[in-house]
N, C-alpha and C. Protein backbone atom coordinates (compact mmCIF):
# COMPACT_ATOMS: atom_id res chain seq x y z
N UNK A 1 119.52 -38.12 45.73
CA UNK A 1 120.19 -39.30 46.26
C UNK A 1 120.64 -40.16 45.07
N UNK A 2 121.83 -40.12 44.89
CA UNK A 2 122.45 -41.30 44.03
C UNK A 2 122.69 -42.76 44.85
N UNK A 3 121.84 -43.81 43.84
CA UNK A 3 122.29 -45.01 44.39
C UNK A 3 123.07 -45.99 43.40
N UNK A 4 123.60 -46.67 43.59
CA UNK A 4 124.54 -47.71 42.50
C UNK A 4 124.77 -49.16 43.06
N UNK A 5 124.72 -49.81 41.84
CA UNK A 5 125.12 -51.09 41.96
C UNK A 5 126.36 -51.98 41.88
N UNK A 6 127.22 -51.68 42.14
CA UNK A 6 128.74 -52.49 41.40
C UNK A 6 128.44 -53.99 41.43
N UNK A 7 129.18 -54.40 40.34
CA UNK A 7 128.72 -55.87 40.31
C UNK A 7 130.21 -56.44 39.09
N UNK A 8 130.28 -57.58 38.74
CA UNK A 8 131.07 -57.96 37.90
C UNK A 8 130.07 -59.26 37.53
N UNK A 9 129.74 -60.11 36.51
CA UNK A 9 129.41 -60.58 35.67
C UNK A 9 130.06 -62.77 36.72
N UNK A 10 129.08 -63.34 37.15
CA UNK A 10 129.69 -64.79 37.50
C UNK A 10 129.44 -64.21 39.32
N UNK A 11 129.70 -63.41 39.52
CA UNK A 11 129.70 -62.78 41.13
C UNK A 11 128.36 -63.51 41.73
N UNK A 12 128.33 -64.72 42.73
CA UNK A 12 126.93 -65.52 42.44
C UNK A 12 126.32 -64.46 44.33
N UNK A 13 126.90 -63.43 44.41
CA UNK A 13 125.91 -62.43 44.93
C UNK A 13 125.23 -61.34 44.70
N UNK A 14 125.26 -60.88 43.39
CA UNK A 14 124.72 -60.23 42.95
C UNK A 14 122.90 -60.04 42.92
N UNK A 15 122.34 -60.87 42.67
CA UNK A 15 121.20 -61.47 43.10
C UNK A 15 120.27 -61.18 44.22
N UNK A 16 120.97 -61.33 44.90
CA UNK A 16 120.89 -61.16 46.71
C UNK A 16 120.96 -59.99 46.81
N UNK A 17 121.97 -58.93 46.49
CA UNK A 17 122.09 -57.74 46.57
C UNK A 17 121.04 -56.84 46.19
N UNK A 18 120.78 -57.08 44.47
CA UNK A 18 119.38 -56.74 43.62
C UNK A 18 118.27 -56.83 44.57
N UNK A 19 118.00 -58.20 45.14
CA UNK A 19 116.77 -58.16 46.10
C UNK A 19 117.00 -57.21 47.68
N UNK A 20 118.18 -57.26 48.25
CA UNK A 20 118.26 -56.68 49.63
C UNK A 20 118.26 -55.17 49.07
N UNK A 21 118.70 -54.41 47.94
CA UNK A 21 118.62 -53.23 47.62
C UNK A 21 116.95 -52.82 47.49
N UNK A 22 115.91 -53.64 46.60
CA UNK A 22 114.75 -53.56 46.44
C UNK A 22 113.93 -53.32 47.26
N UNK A 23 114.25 -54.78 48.49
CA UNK A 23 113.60 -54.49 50.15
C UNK A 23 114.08 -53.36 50.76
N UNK A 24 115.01 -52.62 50.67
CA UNK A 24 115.55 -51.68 51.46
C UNK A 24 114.44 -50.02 51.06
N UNK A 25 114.92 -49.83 49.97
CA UNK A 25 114.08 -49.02 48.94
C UNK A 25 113.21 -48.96 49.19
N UNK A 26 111.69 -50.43 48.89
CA UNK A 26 110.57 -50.70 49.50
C UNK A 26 109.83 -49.82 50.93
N UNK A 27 111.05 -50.55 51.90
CA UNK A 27 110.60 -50.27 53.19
C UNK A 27 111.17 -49.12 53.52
N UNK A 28 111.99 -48.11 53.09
CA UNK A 28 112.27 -47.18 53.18
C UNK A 28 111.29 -45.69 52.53
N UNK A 29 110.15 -46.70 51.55
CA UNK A 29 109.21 -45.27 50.63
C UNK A 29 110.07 -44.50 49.85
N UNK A 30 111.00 -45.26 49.60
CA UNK A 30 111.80 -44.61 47.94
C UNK A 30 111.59 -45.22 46.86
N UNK A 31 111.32 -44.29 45.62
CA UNK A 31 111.07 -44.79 44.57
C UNK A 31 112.37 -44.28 43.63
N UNK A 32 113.66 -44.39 44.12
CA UNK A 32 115.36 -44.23 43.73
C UNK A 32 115.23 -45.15 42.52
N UNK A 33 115.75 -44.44 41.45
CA UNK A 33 116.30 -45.02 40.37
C UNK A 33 117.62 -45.41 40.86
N UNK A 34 118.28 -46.76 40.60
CA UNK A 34 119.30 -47.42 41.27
C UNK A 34 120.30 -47.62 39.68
N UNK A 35 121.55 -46.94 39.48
CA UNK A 35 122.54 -47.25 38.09
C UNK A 35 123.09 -48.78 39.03
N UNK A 36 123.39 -48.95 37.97
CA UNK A 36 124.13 -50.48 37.99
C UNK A 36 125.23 -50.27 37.00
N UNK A 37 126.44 -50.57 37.84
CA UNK A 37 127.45 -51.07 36.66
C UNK A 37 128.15 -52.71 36.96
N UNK A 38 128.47 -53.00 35.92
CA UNK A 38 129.00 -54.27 35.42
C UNK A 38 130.87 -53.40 35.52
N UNK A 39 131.48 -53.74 36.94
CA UNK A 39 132.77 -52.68 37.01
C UNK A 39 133.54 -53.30 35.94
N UNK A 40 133.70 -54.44 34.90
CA UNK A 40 134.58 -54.82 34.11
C UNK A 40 134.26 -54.42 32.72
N UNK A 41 133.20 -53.75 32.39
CA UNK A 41 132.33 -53.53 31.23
C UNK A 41 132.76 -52.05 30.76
N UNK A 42 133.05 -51.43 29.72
CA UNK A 42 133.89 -50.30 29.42
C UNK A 42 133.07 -48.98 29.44
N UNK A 43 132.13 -49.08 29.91
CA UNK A 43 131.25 -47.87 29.66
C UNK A 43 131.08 -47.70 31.32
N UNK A 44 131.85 -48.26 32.16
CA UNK A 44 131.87 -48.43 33.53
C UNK A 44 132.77 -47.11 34.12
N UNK A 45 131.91 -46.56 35.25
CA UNK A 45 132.85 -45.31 35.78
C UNK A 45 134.82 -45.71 36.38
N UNK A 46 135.46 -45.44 36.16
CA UNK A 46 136.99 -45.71 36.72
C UNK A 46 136.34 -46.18 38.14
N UNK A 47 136.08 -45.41 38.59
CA UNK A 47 135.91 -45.53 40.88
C UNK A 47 134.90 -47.04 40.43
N UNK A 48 134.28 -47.64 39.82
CA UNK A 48 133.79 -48.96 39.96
C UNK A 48 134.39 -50.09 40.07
N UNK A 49 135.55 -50.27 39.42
CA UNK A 49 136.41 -50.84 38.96
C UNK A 49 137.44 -51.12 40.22
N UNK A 50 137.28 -50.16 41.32
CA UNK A 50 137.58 -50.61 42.81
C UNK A 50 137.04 -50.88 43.56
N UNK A 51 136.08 -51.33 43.39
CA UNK A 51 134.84 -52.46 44.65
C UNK A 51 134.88 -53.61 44.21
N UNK A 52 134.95 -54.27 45.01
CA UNK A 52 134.37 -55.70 45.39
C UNK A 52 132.79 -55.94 44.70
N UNK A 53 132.67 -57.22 44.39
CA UNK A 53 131.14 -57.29 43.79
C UNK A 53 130.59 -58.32 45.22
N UNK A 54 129.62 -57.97 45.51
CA UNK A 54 128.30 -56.75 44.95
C UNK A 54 128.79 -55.50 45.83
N UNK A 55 128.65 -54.62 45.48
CA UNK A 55 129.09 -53.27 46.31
C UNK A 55 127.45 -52.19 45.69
N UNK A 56 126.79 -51.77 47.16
CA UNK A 56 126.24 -50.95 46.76
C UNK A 56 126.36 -49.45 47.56
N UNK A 57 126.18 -48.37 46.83
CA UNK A 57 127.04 -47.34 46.66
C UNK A 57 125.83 -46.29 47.24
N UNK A 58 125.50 -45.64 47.71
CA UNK A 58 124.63 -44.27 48.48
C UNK A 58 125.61 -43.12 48.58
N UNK A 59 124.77 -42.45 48.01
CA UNK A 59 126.03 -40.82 47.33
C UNK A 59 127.39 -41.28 48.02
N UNK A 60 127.41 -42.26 46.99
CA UNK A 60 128.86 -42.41 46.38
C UNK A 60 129.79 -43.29 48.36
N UNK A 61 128.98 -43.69 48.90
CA UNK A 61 129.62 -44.26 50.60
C UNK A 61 128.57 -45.61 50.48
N UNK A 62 129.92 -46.85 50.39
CA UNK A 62 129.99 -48.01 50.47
C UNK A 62 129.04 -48.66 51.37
N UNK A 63 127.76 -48.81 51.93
CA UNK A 63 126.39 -49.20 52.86
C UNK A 63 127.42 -50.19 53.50
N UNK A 64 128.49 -50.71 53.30
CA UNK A 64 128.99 -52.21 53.99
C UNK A 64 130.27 -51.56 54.77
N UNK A 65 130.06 -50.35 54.50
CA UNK A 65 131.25 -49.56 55.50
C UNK A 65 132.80 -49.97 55.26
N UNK A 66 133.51 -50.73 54.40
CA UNK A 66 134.01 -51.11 53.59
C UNK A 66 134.94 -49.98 53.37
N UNK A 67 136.33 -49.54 53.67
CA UNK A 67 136.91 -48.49 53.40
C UNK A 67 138.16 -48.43 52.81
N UNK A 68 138.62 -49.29 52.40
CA UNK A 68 139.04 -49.73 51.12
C UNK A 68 138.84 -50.14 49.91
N UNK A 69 139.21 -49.63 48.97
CA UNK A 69 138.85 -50.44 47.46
C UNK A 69 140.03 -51.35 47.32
N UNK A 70 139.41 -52.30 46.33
CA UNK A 70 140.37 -53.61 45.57
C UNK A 70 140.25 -53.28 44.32
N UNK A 71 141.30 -53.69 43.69
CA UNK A 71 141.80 -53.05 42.28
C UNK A 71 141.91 -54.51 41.81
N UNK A 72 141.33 -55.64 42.47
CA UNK A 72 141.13 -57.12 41.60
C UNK A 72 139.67 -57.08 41.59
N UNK A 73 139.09 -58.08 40.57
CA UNK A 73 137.57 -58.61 40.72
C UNK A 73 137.61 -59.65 41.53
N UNK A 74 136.73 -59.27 42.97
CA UNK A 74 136.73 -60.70 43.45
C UNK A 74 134.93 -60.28 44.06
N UNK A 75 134.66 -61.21 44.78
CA UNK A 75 133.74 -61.31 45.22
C UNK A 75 133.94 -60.66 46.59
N UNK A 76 132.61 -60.02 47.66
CA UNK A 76 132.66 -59.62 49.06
C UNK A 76 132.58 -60.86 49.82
N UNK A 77 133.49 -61.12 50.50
CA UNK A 77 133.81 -61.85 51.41
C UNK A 77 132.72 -62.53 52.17
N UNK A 78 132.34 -61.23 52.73
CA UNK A 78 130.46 -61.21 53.24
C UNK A 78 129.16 -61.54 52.96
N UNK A 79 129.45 -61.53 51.35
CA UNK A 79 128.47 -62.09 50.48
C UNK A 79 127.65 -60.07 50.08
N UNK A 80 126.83 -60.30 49.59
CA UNK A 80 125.74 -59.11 49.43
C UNK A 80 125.61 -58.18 50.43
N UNK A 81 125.67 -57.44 50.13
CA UNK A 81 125.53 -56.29 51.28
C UNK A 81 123.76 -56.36 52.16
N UNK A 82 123.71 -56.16 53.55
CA UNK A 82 122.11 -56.87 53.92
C UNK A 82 121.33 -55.92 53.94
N UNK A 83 119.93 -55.48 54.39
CA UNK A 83 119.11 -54.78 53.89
C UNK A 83 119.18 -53.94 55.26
N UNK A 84 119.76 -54.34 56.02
CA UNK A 84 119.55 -53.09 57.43
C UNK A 84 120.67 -52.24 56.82
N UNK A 85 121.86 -52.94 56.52
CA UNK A 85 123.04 -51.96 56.08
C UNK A 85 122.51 -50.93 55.36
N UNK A 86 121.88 -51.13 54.04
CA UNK A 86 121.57 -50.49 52.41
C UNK A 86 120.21 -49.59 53.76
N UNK A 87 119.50 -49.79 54.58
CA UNK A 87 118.21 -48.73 54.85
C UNK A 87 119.46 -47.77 55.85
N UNK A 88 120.14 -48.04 56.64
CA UNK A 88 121.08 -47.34 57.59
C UNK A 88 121.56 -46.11 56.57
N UNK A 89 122.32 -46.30 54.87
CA UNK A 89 122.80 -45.83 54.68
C UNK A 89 121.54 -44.94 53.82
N UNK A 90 120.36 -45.60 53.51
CA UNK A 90 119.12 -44.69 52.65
C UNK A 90 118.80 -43.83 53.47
N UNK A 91 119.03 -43.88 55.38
CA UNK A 91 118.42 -43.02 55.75
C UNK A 91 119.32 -41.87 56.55
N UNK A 92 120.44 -42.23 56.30
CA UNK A 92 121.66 -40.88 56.27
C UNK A 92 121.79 -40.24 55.10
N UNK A 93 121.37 -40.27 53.76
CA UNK A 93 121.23 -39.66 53.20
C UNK A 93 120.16 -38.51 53.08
């Protein structure tokens, strides 16, 4: 199971995300190493660089169901993705 973090740097949900990813994980009995990228940071995969921050990623399918990418940095509308979303998508994997 690959999990990921997209994020951009000022994004004041990021935070929220970090913790609703943790609780999810937690209560799910995974001990998932979670990558994080910073999508504006150059060592960042290309496909990061089209999410929204915070975007978290489960083999590689958006937990916020989200089926478009944005090719600007902005923030999710929604704020952080929530922790039923991120366990829905830990446990289709």
């Amino acid at each position: 199971m690959r999990i990921e973090l997209i994020y951009f740097e000022g994004c004041p949900n990021v935070e929220r995300a970090r913790a609703n990813l943790r609780t999810a994980l937690d209560a799910a009995g995974l001990d998932a190493p979670v990558e994080e990228w910073d999508r504006d940071a150059p060592e960042a995969p290309a496909y990061a660089r089209g999410y929204p921050s915070p975007t978290v990623l489960v083999d590689g399918r958006d937990v916020s169901g989200d089926a478009g990418e944005s090719d600007s940095a902005s923030c999710r509308v929604l704020g952080a993705p929530g922790v039923d979303d991120i366990l829905a998508a830990l446990s289709a994997s």
